[in-house]
N, C-alpha and C. Protein backbone atom coordinates (compact mmCIF):
# COMPACT_ATOMS: atom_id res chain seq x y z
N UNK A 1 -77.12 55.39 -32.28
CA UNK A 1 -76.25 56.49 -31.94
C UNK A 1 -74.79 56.03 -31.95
N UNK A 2 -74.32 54.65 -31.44
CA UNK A 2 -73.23 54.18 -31.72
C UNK A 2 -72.30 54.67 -32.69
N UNK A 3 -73.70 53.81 -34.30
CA UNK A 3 -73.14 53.39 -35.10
C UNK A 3 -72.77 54.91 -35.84
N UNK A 4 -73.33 55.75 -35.10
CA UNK A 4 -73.43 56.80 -36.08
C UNK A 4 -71.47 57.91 -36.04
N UNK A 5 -71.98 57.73 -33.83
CA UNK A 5 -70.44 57.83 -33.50
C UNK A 5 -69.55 57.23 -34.49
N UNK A 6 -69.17 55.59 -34.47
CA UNK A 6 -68.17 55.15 -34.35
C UNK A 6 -67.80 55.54 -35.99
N UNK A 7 -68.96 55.95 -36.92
CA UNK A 7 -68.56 55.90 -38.45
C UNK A 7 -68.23 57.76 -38.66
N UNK A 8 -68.89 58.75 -37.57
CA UNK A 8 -68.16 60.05 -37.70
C UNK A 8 -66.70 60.06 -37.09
N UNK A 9 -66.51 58.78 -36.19
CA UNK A 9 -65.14 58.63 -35.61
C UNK A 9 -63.84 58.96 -36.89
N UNK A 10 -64.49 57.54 -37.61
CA UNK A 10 -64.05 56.84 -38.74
C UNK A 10 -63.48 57.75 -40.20
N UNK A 11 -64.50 58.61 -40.04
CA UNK A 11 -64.07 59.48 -41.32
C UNK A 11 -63.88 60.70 -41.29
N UNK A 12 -63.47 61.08 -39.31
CA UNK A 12 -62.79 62.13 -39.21
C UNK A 12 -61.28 61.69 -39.33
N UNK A 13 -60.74 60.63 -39.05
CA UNK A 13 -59.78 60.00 -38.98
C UNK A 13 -59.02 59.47 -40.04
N UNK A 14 -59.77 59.37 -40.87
CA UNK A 14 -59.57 59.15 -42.82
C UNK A 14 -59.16 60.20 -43.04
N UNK A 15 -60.17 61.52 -43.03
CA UNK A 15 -59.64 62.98 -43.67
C UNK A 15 -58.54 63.25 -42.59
N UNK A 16 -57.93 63.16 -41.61
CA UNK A 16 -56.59 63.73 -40.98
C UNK A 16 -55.81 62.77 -42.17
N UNK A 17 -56.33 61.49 -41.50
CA UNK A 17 -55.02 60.45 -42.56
C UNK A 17 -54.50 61.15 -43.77
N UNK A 18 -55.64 61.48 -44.52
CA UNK A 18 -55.56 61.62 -45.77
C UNK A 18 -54.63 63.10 -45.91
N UNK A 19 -55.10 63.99 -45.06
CA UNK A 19 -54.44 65.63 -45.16
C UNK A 19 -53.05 65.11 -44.83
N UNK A 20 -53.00 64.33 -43.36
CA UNK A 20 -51.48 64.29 -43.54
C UNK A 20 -50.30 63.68 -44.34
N UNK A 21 -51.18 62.88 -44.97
CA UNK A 21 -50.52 62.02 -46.21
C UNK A 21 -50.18 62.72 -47.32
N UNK A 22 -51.48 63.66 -47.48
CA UNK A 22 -51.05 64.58 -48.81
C UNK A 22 -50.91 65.94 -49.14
N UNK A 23 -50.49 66.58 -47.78
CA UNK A 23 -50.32 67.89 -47.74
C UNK A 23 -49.18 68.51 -47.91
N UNK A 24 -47.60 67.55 -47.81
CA UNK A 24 -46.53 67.39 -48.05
C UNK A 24 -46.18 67.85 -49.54
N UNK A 25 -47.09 66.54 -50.05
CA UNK A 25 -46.91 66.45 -51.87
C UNK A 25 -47.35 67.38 -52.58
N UNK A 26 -48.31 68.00 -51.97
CA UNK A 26 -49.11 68.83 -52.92
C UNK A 26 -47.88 70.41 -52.34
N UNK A 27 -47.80 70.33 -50.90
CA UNK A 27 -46.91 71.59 -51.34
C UNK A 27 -45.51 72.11 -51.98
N UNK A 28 -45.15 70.37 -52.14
CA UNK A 28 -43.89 70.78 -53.19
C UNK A 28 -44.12 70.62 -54.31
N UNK A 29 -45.79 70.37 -55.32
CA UNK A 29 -46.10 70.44 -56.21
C UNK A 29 -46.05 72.24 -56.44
N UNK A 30 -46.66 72.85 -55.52
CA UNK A 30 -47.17 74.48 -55.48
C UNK A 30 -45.52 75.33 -55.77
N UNK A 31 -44.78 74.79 -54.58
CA UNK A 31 -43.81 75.19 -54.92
C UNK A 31 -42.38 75.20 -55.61
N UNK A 32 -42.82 73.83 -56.71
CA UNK A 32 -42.11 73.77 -57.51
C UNK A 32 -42.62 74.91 -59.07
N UNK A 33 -43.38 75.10 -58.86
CA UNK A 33 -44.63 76.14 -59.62
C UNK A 33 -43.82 77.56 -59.32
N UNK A 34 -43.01 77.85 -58.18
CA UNK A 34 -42.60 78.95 -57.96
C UNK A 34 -43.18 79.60 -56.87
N UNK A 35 -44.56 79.24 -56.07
CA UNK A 35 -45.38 79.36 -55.13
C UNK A 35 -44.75 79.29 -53.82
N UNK A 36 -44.24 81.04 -53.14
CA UNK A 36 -43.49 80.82 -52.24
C UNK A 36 -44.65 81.19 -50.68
N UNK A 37 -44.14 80.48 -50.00
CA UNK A 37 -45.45 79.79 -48.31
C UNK A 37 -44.84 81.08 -47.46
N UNK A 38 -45.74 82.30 -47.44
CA UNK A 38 -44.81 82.94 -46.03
C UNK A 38 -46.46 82.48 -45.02
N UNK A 39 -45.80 83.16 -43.67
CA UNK A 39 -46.64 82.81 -42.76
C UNK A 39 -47.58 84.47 -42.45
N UNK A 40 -48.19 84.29 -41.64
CA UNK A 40 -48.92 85.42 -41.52
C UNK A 40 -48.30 86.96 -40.33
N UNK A 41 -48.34 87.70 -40.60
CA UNK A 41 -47.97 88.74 -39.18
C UNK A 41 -49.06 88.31 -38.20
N UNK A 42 -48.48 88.86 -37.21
CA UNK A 42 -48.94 88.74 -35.82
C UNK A 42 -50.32 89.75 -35.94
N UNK A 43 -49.97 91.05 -37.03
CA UNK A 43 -51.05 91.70 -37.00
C UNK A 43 -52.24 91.43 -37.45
N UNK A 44 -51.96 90.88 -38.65
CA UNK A 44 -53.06 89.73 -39.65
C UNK A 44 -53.74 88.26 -38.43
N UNK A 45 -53.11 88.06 -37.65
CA UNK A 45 -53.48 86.54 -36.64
C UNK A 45 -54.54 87.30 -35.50
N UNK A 46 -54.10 88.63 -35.11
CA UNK A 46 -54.76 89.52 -34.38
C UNK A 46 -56.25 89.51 -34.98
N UNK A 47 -56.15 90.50 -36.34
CA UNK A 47 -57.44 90.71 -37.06
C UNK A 47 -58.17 89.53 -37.15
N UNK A 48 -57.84 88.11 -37.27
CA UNK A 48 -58.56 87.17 -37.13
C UNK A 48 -58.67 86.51 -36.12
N UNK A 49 -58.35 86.89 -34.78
CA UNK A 49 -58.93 86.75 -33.69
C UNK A 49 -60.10 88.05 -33.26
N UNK A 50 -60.03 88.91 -33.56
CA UNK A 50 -60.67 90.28 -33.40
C UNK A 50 -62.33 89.79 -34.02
N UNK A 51 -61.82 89.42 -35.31
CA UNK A 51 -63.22 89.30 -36.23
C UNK A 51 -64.03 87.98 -35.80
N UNK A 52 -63.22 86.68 -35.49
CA UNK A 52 -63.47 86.02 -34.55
C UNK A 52 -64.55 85.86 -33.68
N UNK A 53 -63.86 86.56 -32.95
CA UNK A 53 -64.83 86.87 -31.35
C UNK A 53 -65.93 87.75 -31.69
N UNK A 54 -65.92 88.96 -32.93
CA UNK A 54 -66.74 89.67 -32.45
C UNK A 54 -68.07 88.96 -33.31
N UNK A 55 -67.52 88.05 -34.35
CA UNK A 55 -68.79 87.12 -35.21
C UNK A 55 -69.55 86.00 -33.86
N UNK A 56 -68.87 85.83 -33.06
CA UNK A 56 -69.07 84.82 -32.26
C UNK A 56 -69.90 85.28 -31.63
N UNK A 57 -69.67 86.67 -30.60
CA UNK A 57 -70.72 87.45 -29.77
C UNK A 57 -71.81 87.82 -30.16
N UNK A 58 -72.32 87.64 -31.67
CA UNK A 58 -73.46 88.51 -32.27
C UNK A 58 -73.98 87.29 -31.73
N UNK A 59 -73.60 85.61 -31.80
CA UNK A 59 -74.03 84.77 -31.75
C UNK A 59 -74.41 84.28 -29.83
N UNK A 60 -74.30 84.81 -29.29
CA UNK A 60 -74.09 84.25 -28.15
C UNK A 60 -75.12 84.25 -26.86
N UNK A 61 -76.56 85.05 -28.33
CA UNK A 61 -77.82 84.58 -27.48
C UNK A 61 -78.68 83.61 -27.47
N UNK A 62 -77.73 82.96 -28.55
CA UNK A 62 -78.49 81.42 -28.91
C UNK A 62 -77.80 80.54 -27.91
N UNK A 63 -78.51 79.80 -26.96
CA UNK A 63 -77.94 79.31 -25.85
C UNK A 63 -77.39 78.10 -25.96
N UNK A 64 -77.84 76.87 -27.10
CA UNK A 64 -77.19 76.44 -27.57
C UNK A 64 -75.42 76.44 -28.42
N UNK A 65 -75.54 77.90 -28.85
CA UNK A 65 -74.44 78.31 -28.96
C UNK A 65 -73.36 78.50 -28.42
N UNK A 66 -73.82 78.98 -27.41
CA UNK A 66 -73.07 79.38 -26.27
C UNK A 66 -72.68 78.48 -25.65
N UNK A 67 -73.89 77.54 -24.82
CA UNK A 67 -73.17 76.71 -24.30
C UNK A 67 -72.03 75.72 -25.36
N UNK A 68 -71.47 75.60 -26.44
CA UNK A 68 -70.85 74.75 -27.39
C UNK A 68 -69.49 75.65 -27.34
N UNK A 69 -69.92 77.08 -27.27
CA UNK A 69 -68.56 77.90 -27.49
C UNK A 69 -68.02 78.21 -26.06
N UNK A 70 -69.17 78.46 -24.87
CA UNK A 70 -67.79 77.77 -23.53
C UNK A 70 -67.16 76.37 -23.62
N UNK A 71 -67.74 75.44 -23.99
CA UNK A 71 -67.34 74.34 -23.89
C UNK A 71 -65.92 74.11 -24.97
N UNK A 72 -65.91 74.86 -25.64
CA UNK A 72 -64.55 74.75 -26.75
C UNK A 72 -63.68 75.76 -26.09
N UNK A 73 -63.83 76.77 -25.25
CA UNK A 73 -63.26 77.85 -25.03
C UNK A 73 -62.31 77.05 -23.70
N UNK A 74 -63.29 76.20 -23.01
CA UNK A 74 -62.32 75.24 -21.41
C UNK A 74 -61.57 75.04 -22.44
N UNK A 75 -62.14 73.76 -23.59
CA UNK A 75 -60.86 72.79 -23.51
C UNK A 75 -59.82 73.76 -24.50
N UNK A 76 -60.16 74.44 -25.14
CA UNK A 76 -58.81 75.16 -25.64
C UNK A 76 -58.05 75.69 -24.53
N UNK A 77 -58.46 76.30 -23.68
CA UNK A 77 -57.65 76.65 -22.32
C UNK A 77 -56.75 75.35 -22.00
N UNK A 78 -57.52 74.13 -21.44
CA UNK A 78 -56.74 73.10 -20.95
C UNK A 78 -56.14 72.29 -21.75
N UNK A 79 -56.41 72.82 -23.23
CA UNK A 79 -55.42 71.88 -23.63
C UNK A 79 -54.08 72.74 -24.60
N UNK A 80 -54.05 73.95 -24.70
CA UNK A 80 -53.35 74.69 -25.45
C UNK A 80 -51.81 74.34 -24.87
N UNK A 81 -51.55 74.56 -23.64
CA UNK A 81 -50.14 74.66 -22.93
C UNK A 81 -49.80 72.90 -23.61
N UNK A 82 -50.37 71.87 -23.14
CA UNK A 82 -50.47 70.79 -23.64
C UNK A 82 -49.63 70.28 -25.09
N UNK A 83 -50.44 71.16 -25.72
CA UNK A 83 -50.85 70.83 -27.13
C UNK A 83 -49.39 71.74 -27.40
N UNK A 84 -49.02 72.94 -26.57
CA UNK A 84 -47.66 73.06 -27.68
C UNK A 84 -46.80 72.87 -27.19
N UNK A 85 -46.74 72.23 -26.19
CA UNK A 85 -45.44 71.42 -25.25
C UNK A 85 -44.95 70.13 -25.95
N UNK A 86 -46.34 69.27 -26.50
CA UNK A 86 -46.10 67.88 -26.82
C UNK A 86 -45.73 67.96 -27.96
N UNK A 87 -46.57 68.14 -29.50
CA UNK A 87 -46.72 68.47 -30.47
C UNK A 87 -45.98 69.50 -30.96
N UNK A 88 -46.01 70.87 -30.69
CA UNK A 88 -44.67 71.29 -30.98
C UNK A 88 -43.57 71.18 -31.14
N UNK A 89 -42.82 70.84 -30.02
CA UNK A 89 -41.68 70.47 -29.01
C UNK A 89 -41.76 69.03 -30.23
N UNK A 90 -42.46 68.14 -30.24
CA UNK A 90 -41.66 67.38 -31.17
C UNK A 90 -41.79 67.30 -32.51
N UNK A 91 -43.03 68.10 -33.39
CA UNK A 91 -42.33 68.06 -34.60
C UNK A 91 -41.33 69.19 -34.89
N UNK A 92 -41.12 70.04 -34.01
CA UNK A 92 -39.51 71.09 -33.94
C UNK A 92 -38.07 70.09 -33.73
N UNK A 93 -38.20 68.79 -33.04
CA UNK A 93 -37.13 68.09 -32.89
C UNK A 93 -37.21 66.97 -33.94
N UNK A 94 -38.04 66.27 -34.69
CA UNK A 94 -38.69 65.57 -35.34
C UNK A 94 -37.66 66.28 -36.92
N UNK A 95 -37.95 67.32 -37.16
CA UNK A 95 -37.78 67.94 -38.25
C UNK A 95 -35.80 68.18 -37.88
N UNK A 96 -35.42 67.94 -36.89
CA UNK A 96 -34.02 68.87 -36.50
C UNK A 96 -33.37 67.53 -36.65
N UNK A 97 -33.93 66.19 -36.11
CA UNK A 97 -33.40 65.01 -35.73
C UNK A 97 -33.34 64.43 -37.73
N UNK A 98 -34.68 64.59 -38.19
CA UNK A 98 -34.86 63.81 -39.42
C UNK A 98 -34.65 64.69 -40.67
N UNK A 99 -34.73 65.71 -40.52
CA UNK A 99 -34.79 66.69 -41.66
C UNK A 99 -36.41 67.37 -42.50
N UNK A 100 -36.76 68.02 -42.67
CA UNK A 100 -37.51 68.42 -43.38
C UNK A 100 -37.70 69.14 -44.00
């Protein structure tokens, strides 16, 4: 069980490496193509929280399920304020300080 951990550790940690290494390049490949990045409306982020939850609830008599989707639902709670205090907050200063 270790070995199995320490090597799903391993090559979740490769594919971030790797996305963050090459997600840069490839989007000024797209948008040298003319490929312009908008972001989504609030209304569109809605509909995919809406569709979301309600795919989730069909699911939520499988108790296995459930218990996996409270358990993601805490730590998104405890770690959201977290997560855009730290991480936000500095690649917003990161990008202001260095340029991007």
């Amino acid at each position: 069980q270790a070995i199995l951990q320490g090597a799903s550790r391993a090559v979740t940690y490769f594919q971030l490496s790797e996305t963050l290494a090459n997600n840069g390049a490839a989007l000024a490949r797209l948008q040298q193509q003319g490929v312009k990045t908008l972001q989504f409306s609030d209304d569109v982020w809605d509909a995919f929280g809406a569709a979301s939850a309600e795919v989730m609830d069909e699911n939520m008599g499988d108790t296995i399920f459930a218990d996996i989707r409270a358990s993601f639902e805490e730590s998104l709670a405890n770690s959201a304020s977290w997560i855009n205090k730290s991480d936000g907050y500095y690649v917003q200063q990161r990008i202001r300080v260095l340029g991007g």
